[in-house]
PDB file of N, CA and C in Angstrom:
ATOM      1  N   UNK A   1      -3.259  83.152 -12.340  1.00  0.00           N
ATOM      2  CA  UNK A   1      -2.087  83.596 -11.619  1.00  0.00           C
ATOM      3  C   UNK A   1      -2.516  84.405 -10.396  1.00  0.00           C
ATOM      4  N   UNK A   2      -2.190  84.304  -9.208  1.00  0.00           N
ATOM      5  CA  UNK A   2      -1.890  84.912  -8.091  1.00  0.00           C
ATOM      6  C   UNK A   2      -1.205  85.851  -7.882  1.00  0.00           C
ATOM      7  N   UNK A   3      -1.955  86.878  -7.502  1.00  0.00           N
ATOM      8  CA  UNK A   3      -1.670  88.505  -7.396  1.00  0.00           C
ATOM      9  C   UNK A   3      -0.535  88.543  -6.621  1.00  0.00           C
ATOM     10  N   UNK A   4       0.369  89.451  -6.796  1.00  0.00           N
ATOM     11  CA  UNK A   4       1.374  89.715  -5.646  1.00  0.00           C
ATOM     12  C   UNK A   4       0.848  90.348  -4.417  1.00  0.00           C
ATOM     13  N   UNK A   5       1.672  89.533  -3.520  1.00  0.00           N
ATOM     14  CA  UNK A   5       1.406  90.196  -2.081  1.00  0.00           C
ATOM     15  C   UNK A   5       2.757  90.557  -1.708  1.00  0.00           C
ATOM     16  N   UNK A   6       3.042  92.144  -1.360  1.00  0.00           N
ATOM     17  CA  UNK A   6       4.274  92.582  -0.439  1.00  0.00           C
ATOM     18  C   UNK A   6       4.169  92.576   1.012  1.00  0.00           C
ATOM     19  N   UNK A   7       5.568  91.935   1.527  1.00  0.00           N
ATOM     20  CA  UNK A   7       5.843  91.912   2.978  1.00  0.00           C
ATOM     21  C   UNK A   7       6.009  93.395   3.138  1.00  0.00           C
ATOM     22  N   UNK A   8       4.946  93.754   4.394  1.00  0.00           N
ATOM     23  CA  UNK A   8       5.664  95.556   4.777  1.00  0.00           C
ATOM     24  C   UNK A   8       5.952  95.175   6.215  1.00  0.00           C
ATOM     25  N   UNK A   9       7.195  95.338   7.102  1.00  0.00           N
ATOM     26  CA  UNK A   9       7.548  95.261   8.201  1.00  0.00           C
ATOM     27  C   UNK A   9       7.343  96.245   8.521  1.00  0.00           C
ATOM     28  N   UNK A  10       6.538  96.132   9.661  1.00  0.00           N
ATOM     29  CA  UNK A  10       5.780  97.966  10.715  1.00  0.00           C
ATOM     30  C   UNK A  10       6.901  98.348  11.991  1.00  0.00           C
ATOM     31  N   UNK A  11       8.106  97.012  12.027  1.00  0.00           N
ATOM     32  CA  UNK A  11       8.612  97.546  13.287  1.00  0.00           C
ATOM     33  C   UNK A  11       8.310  97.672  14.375  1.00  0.00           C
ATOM     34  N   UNK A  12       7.323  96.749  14.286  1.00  0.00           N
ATOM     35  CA  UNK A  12       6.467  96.375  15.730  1.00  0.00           C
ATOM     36  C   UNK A  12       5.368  95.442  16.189  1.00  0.00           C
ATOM     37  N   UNK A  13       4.314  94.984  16.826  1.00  0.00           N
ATOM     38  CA  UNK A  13       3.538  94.340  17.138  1.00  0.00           C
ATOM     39  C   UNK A  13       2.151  94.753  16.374  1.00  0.00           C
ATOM     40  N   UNK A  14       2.003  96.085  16.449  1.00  0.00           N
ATOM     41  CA  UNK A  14       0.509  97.065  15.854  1.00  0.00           C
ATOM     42  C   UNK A  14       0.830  98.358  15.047  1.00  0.00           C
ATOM     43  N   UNK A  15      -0.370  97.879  14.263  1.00  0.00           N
ATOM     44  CA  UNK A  15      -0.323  98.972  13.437  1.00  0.00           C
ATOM     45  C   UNK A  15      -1.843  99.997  13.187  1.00  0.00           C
ATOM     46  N   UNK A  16      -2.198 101.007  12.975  1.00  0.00           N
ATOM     47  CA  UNK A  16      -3.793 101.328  12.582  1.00  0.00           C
ATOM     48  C   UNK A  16      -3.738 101.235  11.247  1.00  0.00           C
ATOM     49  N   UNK A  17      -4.836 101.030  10.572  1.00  0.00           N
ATOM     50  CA  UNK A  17      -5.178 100.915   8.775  1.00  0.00           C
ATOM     51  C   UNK A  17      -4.772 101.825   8.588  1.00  0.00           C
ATOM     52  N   UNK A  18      -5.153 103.067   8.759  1.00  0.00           N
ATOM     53  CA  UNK A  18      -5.222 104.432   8.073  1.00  0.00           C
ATOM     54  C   UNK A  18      -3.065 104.757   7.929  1.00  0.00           C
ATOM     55  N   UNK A  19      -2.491 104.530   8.929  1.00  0.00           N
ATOM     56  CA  UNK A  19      -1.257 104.633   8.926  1.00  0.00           C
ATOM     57  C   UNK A  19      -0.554 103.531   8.290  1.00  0.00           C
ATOM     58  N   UNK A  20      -0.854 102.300   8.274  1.00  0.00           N
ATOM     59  CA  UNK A  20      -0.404 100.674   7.180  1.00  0.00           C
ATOM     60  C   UNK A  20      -0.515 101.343   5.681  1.00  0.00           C
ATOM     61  N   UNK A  21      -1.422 101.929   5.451  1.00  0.00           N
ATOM     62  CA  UNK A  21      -1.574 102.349   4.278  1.00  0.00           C
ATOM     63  C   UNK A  21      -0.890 103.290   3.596  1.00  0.00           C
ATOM     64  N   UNK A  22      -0.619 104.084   4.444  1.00  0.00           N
ATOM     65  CA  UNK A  22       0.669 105.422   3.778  1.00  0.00           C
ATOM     66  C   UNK A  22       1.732 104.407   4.153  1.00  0.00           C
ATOM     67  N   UNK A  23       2.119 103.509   5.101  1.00  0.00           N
ATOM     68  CA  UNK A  23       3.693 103.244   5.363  1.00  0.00           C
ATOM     69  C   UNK A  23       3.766 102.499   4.434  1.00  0.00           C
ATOM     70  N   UNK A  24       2.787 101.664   3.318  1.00  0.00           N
ATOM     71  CA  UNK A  24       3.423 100.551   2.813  1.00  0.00           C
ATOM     72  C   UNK A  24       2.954 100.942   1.674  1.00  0.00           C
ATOM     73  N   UNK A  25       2.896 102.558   1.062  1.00  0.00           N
ATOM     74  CA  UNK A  25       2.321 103.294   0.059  1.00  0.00           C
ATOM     75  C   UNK A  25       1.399 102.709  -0.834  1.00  0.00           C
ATOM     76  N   UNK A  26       0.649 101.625  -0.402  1.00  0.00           N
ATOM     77  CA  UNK A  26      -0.590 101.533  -1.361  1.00  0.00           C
ATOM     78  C   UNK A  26      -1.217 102.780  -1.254  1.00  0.00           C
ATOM     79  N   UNK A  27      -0.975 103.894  -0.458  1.00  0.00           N
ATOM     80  CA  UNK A  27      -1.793 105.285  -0.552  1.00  0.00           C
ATOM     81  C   UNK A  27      -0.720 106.349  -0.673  1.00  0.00           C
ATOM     82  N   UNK A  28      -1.042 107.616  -0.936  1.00  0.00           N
ATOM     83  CA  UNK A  28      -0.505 108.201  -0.956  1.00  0.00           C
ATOM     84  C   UNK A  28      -0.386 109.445   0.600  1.00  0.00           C
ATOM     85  N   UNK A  29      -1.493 110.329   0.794  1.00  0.00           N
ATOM     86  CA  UNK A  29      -1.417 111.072   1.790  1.00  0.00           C
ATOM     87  C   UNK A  29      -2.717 110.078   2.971  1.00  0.00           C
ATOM     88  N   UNK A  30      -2.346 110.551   4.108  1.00  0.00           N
ATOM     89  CA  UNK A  30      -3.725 110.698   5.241  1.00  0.00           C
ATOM     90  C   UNK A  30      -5.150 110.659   4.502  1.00  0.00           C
ATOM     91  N   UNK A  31      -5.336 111.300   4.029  1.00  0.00           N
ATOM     92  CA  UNK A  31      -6.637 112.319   3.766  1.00  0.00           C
ATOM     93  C   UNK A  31      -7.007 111.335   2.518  1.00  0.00           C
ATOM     94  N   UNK A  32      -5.771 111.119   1.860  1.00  0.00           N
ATOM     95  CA  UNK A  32      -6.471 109.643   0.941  1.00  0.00           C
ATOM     96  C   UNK A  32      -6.588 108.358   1.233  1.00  0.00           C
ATOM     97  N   UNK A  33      -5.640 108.279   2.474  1.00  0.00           N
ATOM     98  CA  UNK A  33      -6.373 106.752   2.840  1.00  0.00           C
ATOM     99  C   UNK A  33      -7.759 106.994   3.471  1.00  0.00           C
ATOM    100  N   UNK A  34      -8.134 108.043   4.503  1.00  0.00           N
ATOM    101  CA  UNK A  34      -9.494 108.186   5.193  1.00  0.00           C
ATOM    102  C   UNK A  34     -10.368 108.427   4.460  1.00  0.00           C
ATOM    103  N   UNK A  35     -10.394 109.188   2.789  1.00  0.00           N
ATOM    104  CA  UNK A  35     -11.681 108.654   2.105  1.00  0.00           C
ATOM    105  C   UNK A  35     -11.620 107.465   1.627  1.00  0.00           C
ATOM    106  N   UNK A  36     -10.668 106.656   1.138  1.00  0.00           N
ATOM    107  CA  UNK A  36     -10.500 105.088   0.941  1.00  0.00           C
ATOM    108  C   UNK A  36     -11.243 104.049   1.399  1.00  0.00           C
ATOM    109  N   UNK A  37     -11.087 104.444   3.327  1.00  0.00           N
ATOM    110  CA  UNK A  37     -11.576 103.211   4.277  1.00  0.00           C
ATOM    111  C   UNK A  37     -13.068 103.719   3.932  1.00  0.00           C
ATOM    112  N   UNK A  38     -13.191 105.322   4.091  1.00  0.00           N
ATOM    113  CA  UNK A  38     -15.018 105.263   4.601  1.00  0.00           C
ATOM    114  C   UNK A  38     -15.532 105.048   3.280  1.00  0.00           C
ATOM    115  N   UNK A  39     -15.127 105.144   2.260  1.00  0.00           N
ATOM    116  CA  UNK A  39     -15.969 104.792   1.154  1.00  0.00           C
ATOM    117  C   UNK A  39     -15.701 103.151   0.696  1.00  0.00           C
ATOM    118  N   UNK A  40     -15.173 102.383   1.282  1.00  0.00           N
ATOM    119  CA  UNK A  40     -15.512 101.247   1.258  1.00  0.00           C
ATOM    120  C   UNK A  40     -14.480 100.612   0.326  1.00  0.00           C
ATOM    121  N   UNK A  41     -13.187 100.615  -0.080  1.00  0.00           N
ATOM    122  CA  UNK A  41     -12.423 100.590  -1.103  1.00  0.00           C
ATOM    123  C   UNK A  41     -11.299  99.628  -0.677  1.00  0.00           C
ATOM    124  N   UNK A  42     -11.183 100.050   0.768  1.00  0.00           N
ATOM    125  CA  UNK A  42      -9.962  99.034   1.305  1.00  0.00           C
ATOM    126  C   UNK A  42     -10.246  97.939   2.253  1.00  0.00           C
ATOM    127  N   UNK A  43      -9.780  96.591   1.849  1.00  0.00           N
ATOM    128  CA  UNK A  43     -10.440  95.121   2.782  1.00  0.00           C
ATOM    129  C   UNK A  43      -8.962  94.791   3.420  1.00  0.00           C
ATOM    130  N   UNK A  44      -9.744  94.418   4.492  1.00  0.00           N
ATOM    131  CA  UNK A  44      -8.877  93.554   5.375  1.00  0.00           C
ATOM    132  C   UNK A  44      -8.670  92.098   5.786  1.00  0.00           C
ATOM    133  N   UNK A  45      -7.815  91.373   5.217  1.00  0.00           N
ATOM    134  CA  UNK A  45      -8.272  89.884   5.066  1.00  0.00           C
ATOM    135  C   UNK A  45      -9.289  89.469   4.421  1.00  0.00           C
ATOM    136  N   UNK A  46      -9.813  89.992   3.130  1.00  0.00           N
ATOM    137  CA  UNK A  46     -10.625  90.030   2.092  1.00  0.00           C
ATOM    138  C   UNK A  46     -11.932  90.482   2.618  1.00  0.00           C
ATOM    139  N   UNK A  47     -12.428  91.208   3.542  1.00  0.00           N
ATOM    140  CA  UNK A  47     -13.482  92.057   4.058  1.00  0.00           C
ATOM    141  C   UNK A  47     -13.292  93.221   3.961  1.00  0.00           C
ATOM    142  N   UNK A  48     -14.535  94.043   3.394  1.00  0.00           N
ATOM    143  CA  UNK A  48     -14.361  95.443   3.615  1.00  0.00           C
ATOM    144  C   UNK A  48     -14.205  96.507   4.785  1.00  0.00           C
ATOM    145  N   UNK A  49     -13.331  97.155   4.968  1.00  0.00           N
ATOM    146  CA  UNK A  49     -13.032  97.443   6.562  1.00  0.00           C
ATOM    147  C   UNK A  49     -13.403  98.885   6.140  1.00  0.00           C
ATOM    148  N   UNK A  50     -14.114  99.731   6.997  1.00  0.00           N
ATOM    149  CA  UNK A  50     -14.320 100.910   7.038  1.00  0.00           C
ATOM    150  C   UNK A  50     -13.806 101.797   8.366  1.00  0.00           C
ATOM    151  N   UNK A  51     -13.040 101.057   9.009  1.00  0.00           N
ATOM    152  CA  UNK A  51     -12.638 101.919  10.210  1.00  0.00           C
ATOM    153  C   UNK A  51     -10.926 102.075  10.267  1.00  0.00           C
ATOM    154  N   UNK A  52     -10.794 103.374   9.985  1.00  0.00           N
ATOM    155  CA  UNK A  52      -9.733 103.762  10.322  1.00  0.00           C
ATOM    156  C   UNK A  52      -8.351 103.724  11.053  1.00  0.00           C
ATOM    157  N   UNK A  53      -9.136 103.384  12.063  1.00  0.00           N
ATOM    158  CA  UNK A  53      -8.134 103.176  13.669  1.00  0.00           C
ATOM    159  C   UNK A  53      -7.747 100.972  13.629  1.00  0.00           C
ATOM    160  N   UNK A  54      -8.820 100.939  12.877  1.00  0.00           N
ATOM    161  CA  UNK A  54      -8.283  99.043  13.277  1.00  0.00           C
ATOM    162  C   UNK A  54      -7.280  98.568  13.256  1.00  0.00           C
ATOM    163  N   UNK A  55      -6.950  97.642  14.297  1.00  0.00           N
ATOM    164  CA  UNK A  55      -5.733  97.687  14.699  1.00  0.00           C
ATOM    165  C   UNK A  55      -5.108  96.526  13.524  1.00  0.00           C
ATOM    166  N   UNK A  56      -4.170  96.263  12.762  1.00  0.00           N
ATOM    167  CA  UNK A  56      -3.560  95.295  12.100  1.00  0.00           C
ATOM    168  C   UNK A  56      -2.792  94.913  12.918  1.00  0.00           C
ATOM    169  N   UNK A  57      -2.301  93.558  13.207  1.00  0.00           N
ATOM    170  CA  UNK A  57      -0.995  92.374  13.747  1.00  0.00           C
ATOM    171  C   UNK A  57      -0.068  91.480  12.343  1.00  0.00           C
ATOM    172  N   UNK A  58       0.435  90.800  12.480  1.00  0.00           N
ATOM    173  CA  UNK A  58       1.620  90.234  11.758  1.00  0.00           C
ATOM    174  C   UNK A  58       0.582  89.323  11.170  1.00  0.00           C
ATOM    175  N   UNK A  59       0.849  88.913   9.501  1.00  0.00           N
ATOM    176  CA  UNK A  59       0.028  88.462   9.071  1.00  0.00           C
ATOM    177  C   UNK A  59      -1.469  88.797   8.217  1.00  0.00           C
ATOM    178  N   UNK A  60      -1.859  89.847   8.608  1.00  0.00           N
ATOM    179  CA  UNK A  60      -3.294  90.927   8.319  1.00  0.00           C
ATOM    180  C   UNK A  60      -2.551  91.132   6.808  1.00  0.00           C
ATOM    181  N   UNK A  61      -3.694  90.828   6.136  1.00  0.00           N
ATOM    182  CA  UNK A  61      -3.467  91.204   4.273  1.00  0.00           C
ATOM    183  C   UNK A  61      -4.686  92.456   4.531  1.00  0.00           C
ATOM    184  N   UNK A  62      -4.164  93.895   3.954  1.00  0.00           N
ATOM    185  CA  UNK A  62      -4.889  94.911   3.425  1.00  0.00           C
ATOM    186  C   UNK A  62      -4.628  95.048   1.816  1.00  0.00           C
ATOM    187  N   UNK A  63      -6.068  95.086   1.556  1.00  0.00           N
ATOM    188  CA  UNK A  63      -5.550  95.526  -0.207  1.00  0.00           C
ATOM    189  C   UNK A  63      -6.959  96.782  -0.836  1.00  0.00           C
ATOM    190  N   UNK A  64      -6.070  97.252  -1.535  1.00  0.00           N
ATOM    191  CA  UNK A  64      -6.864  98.775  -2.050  1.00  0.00           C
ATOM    192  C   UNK A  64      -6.304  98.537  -3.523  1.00  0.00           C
ATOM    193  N   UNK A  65      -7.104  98.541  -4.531  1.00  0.00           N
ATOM    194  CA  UNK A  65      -6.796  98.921  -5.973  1.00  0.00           C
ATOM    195  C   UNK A  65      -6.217  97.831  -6.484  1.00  0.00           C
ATOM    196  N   UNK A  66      -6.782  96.408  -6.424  1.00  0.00           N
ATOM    197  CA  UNK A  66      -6.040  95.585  -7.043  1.00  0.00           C
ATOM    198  C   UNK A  66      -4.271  95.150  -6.115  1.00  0.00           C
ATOM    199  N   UNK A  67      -4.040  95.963  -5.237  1.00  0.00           N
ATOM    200  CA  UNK A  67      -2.478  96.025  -4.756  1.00  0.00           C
ATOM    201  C   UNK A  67      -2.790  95.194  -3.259  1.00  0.00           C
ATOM    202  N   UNK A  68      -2.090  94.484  -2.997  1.00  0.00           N
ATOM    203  CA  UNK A  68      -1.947  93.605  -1.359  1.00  0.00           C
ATOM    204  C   UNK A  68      -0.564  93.919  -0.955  1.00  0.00           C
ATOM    205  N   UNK A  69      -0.743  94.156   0.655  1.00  0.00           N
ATOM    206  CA  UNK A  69       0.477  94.260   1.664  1.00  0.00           C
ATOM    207  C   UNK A  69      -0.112  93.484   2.663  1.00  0.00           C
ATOM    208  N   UNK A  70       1.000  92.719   3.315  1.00  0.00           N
ATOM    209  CA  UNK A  70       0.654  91.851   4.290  1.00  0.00           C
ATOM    210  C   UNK A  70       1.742  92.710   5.421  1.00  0.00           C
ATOM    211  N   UNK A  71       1.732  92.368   6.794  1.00  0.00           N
ATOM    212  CA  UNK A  71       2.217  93.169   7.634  1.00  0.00           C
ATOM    213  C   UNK A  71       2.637  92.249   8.235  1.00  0.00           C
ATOM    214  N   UNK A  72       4.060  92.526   8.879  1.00  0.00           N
ATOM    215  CA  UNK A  72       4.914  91.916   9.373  1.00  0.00           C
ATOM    216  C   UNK A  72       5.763  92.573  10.229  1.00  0.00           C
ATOM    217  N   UNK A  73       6.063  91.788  11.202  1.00  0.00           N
ATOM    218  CA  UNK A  73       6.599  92.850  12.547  1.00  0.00           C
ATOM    219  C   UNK A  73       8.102  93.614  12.677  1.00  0.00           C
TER     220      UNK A  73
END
């Protein structure tokens, strides 16, 4: 079976990881998504992304802990 993936609409064209992640609460605060990315925990389109600021577009799957959000404008 195939994991669920949630649509999170950002309300726009771009988004940064570190902020996708609190808006579409796979995280809880700031400070827990930024140890998340640098310790290697959260992938982007099934790669491990360690940078904070990367920009996500419509379409971009992030997943942390077993949980997927795809982003949508």
């Amino acid at each position: 079976m195939a994991p669920s993936i949630d649509d999170v609409s950002i309300g726009g064209e771009m988004i940064r990881l570190g902020q996708f992640l609190k808006f579409s609460g796979l995280i809880d605060s700031g400070g827990d998504a930024k140890e998340a990315i640098i310790d290697g925990f959260v992938s982007v389109n099934g790669e491990e992304e360690r940078r904070r600021g990367r920009q996500l577009h419509d379409g971009d799957l992030v997943s942390y802990e077993g949980r997927t959000a795809r982003v949508r404008p």
